[in-house]
Protein backbone atom coordinates (compact mmCIF):
# COMPACT_ATOMS: atom_id res chain seq x y z
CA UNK A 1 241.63 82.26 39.92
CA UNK A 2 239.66 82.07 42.96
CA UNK A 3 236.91 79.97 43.48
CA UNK A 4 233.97 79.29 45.32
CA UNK A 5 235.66 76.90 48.31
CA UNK A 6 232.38 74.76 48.66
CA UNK A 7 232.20 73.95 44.98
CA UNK A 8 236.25 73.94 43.87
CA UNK A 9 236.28 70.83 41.57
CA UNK A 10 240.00 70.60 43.03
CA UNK A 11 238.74 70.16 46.09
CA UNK A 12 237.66 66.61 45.36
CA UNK A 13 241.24 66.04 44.33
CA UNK A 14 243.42 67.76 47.49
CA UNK A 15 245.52 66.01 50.09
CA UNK A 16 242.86 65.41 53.23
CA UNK A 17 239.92 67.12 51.21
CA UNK A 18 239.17 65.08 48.33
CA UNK A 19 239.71 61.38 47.27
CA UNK A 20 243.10 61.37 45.72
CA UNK A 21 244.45 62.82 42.75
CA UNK A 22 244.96 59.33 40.75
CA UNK A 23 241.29 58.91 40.47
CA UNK A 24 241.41 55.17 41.42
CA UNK A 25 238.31 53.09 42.55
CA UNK A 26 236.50 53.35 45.32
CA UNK A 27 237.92 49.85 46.54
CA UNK A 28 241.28 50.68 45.93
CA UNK A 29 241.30 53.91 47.67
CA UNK A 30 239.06 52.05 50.64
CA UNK A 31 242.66 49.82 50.72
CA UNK A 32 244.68 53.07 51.26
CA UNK A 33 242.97 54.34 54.14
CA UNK A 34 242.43 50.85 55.53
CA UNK A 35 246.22 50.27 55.07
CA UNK A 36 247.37 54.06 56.17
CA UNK A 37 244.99 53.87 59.61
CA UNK A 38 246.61 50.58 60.47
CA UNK A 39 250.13 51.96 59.98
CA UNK A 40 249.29 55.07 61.61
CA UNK A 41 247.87 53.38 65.03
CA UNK A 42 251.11 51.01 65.04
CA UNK A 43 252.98 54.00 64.78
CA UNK A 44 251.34 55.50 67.63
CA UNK A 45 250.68 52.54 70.21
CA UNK A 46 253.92 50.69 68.95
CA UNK A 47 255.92 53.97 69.72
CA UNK A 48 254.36 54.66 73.03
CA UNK A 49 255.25 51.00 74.18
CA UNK A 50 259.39 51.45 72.88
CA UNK A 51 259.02 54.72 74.88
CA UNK A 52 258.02 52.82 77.96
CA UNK A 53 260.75 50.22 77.14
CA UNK A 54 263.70 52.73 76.26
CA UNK A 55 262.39 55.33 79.24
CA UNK A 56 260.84 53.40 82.13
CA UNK A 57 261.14 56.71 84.66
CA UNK A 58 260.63 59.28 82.69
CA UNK A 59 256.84 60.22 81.22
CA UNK A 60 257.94 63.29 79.50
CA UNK A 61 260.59 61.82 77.87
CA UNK A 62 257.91 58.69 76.80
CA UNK A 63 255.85 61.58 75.43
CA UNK A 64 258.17 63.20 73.47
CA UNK A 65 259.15 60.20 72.04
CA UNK A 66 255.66 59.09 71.20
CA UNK A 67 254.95 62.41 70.03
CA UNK A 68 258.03 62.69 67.41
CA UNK A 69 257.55 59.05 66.22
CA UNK A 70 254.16 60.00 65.39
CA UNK A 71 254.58 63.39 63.64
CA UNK A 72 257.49 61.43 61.53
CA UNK A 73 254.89 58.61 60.42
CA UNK A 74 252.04 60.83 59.83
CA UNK A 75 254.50 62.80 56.98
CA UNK A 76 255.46 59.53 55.41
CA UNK A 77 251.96 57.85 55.91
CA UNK A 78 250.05 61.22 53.84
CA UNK A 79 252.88 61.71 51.38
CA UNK A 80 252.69 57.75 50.37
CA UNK A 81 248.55 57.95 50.38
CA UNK A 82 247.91 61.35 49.66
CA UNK A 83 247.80 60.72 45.71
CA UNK A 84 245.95 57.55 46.10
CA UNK A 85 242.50 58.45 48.25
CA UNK A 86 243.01 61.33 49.90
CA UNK A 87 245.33 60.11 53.06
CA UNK A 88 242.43 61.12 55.46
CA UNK A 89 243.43 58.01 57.53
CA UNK A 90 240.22 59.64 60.00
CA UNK A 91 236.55 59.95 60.22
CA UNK A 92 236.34 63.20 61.28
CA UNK A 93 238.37 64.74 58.18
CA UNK A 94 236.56 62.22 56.09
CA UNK A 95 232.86 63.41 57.42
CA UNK A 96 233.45 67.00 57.11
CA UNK A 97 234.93 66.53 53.45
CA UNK A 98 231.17 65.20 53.16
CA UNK A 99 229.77 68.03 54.90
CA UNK A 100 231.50 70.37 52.71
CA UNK A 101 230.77 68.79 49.59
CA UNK A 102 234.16 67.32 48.09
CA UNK A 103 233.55 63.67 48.62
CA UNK A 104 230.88 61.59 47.79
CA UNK A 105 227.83 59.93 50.30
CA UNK A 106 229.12 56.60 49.63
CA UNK A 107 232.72 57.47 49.46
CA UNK A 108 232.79 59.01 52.74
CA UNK A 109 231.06 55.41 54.22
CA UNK A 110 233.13 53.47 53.29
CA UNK A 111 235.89 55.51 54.00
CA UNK A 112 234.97 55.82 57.58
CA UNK A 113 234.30 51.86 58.06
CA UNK A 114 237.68 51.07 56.69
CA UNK A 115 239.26 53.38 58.89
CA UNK A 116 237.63 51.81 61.58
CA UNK A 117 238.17 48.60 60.92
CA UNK A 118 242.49 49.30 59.71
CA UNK A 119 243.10 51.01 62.69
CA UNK A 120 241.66 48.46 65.22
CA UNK A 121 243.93 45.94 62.66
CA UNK A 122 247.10 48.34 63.75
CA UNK A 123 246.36 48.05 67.34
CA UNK A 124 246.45 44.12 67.13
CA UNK A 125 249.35 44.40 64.76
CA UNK A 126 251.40 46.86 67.15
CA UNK A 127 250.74 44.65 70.36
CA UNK A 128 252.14 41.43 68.49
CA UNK A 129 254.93 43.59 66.82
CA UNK A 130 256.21 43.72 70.89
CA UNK A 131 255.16 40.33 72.04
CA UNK A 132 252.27 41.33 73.93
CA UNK A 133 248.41 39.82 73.85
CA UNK A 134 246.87 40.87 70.51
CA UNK A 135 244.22 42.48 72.28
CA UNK A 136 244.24 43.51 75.37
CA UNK A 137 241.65 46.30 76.32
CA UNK A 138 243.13 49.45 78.33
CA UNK A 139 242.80 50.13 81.94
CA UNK A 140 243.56 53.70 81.63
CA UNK A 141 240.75 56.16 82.40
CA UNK A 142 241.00 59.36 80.47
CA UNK A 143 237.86 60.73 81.81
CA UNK A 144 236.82 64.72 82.71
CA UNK A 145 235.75 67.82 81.04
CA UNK A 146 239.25 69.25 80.81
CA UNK A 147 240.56 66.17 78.35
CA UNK A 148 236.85 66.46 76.07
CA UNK A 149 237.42 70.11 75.93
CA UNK A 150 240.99 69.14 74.63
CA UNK A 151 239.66 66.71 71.77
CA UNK A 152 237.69 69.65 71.07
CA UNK A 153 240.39 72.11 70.24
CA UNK A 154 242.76 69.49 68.53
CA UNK A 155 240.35 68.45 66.16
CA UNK A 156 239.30 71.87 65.34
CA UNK A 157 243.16 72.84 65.15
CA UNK A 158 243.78 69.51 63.44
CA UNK A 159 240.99 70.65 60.29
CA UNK A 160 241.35 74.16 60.28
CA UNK A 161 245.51 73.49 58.91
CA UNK A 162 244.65 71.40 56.66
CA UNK A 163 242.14 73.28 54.95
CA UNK A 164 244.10 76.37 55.71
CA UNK A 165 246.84 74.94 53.29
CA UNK A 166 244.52 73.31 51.16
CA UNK A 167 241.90 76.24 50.55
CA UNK A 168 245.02 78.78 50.27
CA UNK A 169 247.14 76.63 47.19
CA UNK A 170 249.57 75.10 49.89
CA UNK A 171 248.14 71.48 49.68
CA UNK A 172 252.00 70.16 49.22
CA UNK A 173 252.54 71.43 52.75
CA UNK A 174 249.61 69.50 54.21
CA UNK A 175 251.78 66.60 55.53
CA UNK A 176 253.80 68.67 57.26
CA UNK A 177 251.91 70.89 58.51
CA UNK A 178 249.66 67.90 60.17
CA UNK A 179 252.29 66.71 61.46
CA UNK A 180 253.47 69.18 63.18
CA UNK A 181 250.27 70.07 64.46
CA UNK A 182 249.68 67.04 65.83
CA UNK A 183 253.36 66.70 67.26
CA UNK A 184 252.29 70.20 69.07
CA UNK A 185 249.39 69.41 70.38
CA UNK A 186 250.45 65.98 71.95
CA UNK A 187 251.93 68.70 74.46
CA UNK A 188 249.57 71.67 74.54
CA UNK A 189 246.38 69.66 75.10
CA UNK A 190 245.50 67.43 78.49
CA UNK A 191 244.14 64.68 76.33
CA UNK A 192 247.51 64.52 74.34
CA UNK A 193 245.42 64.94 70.98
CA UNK A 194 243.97 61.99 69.85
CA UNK A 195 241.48 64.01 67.36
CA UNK A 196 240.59 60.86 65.63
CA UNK A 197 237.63 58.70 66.50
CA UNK A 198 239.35 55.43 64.65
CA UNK A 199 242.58 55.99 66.65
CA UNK A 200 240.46 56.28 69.83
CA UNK A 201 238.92 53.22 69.18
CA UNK A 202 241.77 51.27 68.21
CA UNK A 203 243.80 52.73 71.18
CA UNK A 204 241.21 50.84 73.35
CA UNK A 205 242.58 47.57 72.07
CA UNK A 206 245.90 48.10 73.52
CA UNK A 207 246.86 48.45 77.85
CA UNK A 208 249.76 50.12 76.62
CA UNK A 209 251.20 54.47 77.12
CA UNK A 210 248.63 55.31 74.18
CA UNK A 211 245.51 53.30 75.58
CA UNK A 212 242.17 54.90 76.66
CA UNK A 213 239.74 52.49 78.11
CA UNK A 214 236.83 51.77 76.35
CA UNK A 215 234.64 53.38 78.18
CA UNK A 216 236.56 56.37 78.29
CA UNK A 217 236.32 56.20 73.99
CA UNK A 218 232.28 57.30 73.77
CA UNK A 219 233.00 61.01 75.04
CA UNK A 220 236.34 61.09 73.47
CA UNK A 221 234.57 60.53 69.84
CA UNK A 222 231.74 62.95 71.21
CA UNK A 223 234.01 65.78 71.45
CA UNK A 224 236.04 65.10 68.38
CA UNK A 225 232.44 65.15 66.50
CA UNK A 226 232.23 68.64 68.24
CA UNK A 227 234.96 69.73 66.83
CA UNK A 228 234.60 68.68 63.36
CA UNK A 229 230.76 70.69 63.61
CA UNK A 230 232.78 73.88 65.16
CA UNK A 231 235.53 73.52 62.03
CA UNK A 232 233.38 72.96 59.53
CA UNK A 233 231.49 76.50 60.37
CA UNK A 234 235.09 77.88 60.62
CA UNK A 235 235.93 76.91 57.02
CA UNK A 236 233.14 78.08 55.71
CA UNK A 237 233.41 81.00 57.58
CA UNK A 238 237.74 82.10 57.06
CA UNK A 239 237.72 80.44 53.74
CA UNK A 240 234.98 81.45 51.27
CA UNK A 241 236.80 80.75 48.26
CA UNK A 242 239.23 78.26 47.27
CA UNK A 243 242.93 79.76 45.98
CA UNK A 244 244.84 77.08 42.96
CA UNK A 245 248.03 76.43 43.30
């Protein structure tokens, strides 16, 4: 039966909208998202770098190849976490799970920090994995209205399908269907989609294909915060009550 989508008690429980379906600990589940943002950052910066490696003169060809390595690591990375806190493995989905009441104040905090702090962890862990300094912070300037406008519209993409599955009884899709919206969007967006404040960050720590200078990362996470205001309304909005599988 239907159900009011701001109050669903299976909410709490869902892939990307809840904490998990096992129920664990907070620290525990703090673990899995520390764990699955570190994986999920080598998987991006360590695949841009083999791109750059394998195709020295060709930058499409280093995109696609960034782009597919990351789709393919974002199914694995959910489907292995999903179960155990959530798999939000980003602040943005994590904050407007808070906003829309399926995960606790103190949940959601320390969610965030340990996203944070796993996927800066990745970014040292996916320089050493090629033999380069652990951290070295990136020269390249991603910098105009066109690429904030971009973070924009991925992020707001990027939460609308997964509560689109969730809120609709498809929540087994949802690692699938984020990662082939991000895989999409690497393409149809200027900024290449980063739609996660703890990958921007992290991608900071690396002067590698996927970096973004540091002070490039302050507008970046601006307009991803944007976004997840802009999807939150949208949810609420498309989705007034919550369909069970």
């Amino acid at each position: 039966m239907p159900a009011d989508a701001s109050s669903a008690p299976d909410l709490g429980h869902e892939v990307e909208t809840g904490t998990g379906m096992l129920g664990l600990p907070l620290a525990r589940r703090v673990v899995a998202e520390a764990l699955g943002s570190a994986l999920l950052i080598v998987a991006v910066i360590g695949s841009g770098i083999m791109a750059t490696r394998l195709s020295p003169d060709d930058v499409g060809l280093q995109l696609l190849e960034n782009a597919i390595a990351t789709g393919g690591a974002l199914v694995g990375l959910i489907l292995m976490m999903g179960a155990v806190s959530g798999a939000h493995f980003n602040p943005v989905v994590t904050l407007v799970d808070r906003a829309l009441g399926s995960i606790p104040t103190r949940d959601a905090v320390a969610y965030v920090v340990a996203q944070i702090l796993g996927a800066c962890s990745g970014a040292v862990l996916a320089n050493a994995m090629f033999d380069l300094p652990l951290v070295e912070f990136s020269t390249k300037q991603r910098s105009s209205g066109a690429l904030w406008l971009s973070e924009v519209v991925a992020t707001v993409g990027l939460l609308l399908v997964i509560h689109g599955c969730v809120r609709t009884g498809r929540a087994r899709v949802v690692p699938f269907a984020v990662a082939a919206w991000i895989t999409g969007a690497y393409w149809f967006t200027s900024s290449t989609s980063f739609a996660n404040p703890a990958v921007t960050i992290a991608r900071s720590l690396s002067d590698t294909f996927a970096g973004i200078a540091p002070s490039s990362v302050p507008m970046f996470v601006v307009a991803q915060l944007v976004g997840g205001v802009i999807a939150a309304v949208l949810i609420r909005v498309l989705y007034p009550v919550a369909i069970e599988e």
